[in-house]
PDB file of N, CA and C in Angstrom:
ATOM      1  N   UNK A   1     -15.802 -11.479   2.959  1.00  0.00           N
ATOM      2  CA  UNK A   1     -14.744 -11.238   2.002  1.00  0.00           C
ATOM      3  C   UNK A   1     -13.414 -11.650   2.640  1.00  0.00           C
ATOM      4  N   UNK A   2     -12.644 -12.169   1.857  1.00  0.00           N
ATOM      5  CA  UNK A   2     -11.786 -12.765   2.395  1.00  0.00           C
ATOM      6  C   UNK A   2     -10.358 -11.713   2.173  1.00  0.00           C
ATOM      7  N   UNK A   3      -8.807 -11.992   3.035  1.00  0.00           N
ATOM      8  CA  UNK A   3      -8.424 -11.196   2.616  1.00  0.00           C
ATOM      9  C   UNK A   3      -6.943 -11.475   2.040  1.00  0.00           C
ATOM     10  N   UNK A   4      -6.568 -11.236   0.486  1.00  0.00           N
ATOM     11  CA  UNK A   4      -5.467 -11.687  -0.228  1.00  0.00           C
ATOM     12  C   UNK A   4      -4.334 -11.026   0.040  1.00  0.00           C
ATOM     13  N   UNK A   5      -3.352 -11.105   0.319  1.00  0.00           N
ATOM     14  CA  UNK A   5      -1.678 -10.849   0.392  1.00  0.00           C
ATOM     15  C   UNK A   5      -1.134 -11.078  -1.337  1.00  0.00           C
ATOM     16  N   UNK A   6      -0.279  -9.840  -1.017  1.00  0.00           N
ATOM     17  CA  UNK A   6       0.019  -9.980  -2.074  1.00  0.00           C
ATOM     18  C   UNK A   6       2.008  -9.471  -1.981  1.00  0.00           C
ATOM     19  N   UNK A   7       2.667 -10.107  -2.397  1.00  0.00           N
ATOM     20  CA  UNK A   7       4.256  -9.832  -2.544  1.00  0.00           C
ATOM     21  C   UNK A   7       4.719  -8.869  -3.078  1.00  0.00           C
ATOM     22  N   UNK A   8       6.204  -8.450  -2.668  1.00  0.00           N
ATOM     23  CA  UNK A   8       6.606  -7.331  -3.236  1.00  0.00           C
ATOM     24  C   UNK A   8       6.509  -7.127  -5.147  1.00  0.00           C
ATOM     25  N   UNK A   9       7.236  -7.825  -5.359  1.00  0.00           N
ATOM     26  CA  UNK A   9       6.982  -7.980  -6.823  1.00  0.00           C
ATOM     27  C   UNK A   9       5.538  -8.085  -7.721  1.00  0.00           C
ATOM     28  N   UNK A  10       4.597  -8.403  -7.163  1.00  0.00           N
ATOM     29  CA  UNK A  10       3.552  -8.035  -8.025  1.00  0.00           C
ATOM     30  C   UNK A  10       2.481  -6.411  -7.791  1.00  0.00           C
ATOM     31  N   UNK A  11       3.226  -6.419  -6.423  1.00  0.00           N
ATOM     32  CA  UNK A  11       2.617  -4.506  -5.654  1.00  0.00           C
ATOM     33  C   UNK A  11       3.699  -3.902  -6.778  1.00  0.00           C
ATOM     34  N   UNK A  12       4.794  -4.123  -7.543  1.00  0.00           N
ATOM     35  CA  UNK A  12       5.384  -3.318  -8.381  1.00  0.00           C
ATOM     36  C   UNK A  12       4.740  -3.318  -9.718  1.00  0.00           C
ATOM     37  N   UNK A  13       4.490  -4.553  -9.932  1.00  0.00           N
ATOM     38  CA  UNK A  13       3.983  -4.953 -11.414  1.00  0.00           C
ATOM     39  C   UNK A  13       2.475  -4.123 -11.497  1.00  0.00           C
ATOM     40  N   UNK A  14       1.835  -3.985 -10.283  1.00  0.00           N
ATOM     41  CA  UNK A  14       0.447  -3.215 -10.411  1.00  0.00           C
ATOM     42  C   UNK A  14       0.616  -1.815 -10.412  1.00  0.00           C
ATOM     43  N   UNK A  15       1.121  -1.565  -9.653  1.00  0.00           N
ATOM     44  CA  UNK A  15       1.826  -0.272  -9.701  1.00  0.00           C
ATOM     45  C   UNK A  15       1.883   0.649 -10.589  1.00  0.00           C
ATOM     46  N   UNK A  16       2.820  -0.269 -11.388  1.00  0.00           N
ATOM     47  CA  UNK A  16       4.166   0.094 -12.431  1.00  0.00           C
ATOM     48  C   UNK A  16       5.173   1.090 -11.535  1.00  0.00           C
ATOM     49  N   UNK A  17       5.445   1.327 -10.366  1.00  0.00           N
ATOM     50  CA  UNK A  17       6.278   2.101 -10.047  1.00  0.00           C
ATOM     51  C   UNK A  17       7.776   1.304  -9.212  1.00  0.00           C
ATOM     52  N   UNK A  18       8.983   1.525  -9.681  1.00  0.00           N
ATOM     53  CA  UNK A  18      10.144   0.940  -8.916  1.00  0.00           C
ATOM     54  C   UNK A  18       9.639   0.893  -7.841  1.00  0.00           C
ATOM     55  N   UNK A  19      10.669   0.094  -7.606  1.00  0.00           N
ATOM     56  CA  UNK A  19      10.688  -0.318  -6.221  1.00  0.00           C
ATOM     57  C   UNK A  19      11.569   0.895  -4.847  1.00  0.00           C
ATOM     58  N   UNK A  20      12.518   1.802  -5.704  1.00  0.00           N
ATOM     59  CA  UNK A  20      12.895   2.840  -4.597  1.00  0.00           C
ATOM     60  C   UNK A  20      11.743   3.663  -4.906  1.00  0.00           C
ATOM     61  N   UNK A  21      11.434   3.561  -5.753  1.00  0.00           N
ATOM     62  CA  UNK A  21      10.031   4.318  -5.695  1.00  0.00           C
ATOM     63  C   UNK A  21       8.665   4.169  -4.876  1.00  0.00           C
ATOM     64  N   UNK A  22       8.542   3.283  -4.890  1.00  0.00           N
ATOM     65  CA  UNK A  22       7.504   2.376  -3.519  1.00  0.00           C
ATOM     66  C   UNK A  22       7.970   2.464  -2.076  1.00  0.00           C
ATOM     67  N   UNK A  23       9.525   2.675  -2.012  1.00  0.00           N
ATOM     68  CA  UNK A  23      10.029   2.563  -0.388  1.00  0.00           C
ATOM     69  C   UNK A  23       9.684   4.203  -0.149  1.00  0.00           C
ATOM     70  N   UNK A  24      10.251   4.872  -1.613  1.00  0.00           N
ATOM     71  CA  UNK A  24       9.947   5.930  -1.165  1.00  0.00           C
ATOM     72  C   UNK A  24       8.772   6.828  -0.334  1.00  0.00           C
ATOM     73  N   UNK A  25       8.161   6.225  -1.315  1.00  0.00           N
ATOM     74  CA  UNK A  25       5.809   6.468  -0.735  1.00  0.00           C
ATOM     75  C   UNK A  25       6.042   5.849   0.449  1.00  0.00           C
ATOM     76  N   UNK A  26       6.477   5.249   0.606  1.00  0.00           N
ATOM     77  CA  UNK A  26       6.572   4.031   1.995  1.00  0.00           C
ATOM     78  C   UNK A  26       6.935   5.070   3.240  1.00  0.00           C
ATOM     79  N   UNK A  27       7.795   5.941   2.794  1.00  0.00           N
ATOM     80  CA  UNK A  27       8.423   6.353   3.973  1.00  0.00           C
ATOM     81  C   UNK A  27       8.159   7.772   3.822  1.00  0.00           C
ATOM     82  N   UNK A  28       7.559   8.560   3.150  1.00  0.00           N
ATOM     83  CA  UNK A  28       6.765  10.086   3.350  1.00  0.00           C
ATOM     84  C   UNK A  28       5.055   9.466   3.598  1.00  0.00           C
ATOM     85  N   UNK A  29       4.594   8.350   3.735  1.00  0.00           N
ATOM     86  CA  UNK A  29       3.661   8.573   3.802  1.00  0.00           C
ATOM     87  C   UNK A  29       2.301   8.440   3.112  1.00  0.00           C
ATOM     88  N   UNK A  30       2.946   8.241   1.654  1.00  0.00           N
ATOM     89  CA  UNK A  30       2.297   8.009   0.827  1.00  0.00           C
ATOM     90  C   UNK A  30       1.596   6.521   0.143  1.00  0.00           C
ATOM     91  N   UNK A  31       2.164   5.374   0.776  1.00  0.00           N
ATOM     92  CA  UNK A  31       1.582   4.377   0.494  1.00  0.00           C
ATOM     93  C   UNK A  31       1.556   3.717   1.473  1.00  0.00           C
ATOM     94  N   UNK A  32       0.918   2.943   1.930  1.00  0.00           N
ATOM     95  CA  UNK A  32       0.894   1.934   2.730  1.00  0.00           C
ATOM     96  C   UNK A  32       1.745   0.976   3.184  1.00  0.00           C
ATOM     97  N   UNK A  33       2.637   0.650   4.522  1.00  0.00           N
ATOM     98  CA  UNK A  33       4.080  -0.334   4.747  1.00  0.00           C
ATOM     99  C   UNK A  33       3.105  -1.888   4.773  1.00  0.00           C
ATOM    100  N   UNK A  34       4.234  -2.462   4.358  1.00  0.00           N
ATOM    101  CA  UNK A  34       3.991  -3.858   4.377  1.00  0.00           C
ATOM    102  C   UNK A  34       3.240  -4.771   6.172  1.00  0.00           C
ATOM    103  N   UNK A  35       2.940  -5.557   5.326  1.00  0.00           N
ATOM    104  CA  UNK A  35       2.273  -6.464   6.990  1.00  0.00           C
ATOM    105  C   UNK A  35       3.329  -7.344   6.952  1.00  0.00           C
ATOM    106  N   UNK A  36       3.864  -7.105   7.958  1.00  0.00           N
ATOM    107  CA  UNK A  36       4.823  -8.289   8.647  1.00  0.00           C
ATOM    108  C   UNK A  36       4.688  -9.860   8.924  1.00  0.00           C
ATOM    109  N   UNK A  37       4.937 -10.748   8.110  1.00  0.00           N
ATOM    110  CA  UNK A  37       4.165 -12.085   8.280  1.00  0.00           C
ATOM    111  C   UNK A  37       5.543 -12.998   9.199  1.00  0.00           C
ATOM    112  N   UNK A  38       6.329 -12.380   9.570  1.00  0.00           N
ATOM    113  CA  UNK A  38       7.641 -12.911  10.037  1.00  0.00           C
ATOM    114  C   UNK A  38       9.070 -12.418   9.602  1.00  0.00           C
ATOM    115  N   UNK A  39      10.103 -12.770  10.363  1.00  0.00           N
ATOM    116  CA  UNK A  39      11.016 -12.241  10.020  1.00  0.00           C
ATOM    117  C   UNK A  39      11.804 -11.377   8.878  1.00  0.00           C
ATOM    118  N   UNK A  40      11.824 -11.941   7.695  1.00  0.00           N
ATOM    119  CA  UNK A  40      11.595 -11.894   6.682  1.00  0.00           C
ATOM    120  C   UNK A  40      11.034 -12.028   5.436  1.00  0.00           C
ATOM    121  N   UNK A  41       9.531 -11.979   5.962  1.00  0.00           N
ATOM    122  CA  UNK A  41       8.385 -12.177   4.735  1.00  0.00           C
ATOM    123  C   UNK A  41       7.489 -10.966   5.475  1.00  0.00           C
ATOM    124  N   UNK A  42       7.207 -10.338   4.022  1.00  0.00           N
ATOM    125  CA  UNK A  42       6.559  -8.907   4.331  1.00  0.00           C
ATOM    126  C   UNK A  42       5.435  -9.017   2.966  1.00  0.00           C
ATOM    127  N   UNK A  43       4.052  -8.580   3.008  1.00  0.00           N
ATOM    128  CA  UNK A  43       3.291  -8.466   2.150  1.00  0.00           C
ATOM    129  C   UNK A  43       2.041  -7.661   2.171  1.00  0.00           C
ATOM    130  N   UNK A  44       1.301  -7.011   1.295  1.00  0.00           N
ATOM    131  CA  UNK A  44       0.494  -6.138   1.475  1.00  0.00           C
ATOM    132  C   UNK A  44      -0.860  -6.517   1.121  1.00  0.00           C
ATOM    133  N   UNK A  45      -2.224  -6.429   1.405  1.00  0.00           N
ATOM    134  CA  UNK A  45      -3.363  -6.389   1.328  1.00  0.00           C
ATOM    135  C   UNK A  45      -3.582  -5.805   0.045  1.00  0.00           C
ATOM    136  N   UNK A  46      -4.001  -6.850  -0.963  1.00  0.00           N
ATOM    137  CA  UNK A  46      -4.466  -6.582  -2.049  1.00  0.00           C
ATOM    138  C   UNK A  46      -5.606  -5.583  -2.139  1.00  0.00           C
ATOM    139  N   UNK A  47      -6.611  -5.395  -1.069  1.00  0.00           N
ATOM    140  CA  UNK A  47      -7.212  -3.866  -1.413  1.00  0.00           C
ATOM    141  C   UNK A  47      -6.834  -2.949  -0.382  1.00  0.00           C
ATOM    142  N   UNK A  48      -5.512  -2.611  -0.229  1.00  0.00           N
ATOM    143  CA  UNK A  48      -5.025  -1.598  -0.062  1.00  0.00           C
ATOM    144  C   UNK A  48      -4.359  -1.424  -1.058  1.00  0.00           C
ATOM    145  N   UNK A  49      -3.492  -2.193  -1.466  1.00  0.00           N
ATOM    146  CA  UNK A  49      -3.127  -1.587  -3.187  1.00  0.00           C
ATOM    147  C   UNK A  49      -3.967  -1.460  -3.822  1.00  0.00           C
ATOM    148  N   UNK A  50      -5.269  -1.999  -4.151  1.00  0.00           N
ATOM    149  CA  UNK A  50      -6.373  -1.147  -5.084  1.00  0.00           C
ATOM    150  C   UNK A  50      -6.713   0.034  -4.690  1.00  0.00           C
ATOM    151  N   UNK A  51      -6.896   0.592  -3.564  1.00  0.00           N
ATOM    152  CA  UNK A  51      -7.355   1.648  -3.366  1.00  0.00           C
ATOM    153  C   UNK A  51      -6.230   2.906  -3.431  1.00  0.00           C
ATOM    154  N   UNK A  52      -4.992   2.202  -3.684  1.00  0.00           N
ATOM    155  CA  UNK A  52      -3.687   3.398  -3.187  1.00  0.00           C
ATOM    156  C   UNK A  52      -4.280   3.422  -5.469  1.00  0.00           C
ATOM    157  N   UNK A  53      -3.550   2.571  -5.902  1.00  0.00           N
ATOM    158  CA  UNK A  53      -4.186   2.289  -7.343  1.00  0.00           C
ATOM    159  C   UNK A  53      -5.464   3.120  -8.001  1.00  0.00           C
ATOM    160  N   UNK A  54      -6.773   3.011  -7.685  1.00  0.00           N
ATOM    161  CA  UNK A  54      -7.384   3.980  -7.675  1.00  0.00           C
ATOM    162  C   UNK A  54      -7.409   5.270  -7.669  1.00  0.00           C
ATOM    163  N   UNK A  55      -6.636   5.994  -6.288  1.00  0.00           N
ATOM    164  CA  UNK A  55      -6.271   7.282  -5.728  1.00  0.00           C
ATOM    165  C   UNK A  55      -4.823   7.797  -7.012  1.00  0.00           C
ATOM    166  N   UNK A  56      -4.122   6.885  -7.066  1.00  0.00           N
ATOM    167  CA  UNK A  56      -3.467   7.253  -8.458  1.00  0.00           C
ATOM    168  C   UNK A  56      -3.896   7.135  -9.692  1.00  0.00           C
ATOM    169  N   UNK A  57      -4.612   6.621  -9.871  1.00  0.00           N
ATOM    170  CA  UNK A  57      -5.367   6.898 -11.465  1.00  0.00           C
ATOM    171  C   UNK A  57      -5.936   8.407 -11.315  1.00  0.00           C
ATOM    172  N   UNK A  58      -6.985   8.572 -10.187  1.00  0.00           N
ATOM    173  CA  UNK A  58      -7.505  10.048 -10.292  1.00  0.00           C
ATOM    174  C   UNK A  58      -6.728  11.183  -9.798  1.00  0.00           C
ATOM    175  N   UNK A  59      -4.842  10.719  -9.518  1.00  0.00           N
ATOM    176  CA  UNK A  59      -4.075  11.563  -9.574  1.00  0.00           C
ATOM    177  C   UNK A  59      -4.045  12.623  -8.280  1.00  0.00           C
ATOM    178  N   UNK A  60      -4.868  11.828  -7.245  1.00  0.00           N
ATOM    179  CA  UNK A  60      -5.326  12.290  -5.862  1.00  0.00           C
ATOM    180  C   UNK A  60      -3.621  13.307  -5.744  1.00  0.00           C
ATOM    181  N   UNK A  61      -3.883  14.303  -4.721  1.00  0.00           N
ATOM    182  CA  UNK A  61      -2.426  14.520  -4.191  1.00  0.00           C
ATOM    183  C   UNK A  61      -2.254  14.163  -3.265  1.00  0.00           C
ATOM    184  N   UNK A  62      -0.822  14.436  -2.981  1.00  0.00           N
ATOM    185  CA  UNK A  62       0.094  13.785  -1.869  1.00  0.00           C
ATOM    186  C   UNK A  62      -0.966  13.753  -0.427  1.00  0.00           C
ATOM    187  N   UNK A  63      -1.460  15.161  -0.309  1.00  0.00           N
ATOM    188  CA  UNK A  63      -2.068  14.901   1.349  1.00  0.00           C
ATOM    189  C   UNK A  63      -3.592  14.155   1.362  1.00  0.00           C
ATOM    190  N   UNK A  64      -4.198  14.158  -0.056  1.00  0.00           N
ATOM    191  CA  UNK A  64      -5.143  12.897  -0.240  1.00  0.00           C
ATOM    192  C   UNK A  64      -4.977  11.536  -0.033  1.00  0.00           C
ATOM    193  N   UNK A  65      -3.335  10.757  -0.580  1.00  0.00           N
ATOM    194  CA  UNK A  65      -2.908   9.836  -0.722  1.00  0.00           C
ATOM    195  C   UNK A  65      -2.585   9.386   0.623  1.00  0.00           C
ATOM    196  N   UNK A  66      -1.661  10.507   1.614  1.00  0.00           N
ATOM    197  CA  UNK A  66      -1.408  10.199   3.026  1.00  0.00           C
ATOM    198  C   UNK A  66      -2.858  10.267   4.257  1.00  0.00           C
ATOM    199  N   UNK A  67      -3.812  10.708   3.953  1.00  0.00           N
ATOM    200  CA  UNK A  67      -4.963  10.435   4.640  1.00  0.00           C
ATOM    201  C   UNK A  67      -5.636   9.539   3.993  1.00  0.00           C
ATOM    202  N   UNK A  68      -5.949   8.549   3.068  1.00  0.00           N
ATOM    203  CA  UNK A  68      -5.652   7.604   2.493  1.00  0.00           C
ATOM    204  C   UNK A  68      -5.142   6.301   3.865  1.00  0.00           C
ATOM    205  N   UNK A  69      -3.690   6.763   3.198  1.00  0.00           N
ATOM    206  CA  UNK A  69      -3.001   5.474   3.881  1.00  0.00           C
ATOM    207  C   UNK A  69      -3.008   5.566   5.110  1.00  0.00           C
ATOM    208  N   UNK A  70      -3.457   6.729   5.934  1.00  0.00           N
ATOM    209  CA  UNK A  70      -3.760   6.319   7.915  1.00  0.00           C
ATOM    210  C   UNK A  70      -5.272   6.289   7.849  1.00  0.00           C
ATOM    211  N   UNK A  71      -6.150   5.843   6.882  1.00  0.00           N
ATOM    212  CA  UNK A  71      -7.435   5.405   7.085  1.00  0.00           C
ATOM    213  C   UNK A  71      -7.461   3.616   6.731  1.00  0.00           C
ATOM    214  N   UNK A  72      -6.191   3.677   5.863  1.00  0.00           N
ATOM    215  CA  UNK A  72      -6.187   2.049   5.471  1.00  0.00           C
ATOM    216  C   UNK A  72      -5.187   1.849   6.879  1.00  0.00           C
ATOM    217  N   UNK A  73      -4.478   2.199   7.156  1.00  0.00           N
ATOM    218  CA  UNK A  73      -3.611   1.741   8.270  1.00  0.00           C
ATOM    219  C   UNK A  73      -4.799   1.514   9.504  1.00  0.00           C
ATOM    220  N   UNK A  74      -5.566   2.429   9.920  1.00  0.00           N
ATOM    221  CA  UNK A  74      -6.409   2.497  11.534  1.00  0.00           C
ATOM    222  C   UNK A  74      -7.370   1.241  11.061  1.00  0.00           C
ATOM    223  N   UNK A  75      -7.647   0.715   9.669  1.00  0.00           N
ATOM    224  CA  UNK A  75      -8.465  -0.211   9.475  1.00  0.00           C
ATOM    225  C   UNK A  75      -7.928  -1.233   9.674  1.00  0.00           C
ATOM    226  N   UNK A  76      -7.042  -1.695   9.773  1.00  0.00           N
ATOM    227  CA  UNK A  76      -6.225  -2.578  10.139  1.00  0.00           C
ATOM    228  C   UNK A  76      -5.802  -3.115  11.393  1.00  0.00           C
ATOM    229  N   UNK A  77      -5.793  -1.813  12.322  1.00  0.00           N
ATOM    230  CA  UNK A  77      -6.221  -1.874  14.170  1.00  0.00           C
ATOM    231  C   UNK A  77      -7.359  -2.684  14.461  1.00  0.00           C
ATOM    232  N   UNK A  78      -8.477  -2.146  13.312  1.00  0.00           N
ATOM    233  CA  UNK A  78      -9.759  -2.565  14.073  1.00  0.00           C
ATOM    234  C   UNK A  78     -10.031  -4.078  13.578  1.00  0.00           C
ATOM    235  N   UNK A  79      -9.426  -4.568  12.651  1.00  0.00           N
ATOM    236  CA  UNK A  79      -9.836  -5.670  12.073  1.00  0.00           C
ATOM    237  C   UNK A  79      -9.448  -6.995  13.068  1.00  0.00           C
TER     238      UNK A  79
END
């Protein structure tokens, strides 16, 4: 399986949530930070937004969502 990047603007459009809204999750914990592709280009793993996506449809809570995102984060060490 291969693995897709995906830009800020369409992680909103899937979403549906602003964008201070996304920094926000970003920074309690709740969603997953961007992969650094260089200075200024930042983008996220299209199934880590499905799975953050998922976990919000079934309305997971906050400390579901943040063990969540340090199981998608440590997967990312190992890869």
């Amino acid at each position: 399986m291969s693995l897709r990047l995906i830009r800020l603007d369409e992680v909103l459009e899937r979403t549906a949530i602003s964008r201070s809204e996304l920094y926000n999750r970003i920074g309690d914990g709740r969603f997953p930070a961007p992969i650094s592709l260089g200075p200024r280009l930042r983008a996220w793993s299209e199934q880590e937004v499905d799975a953050m996506i998922s976990a919000m449809i079934r309305e997971a809570p906050d400390d579901e969502l943040r063990a969540l995102v340090q199981a998608l984060l440590a997967s990312r060490k190992s890869a």
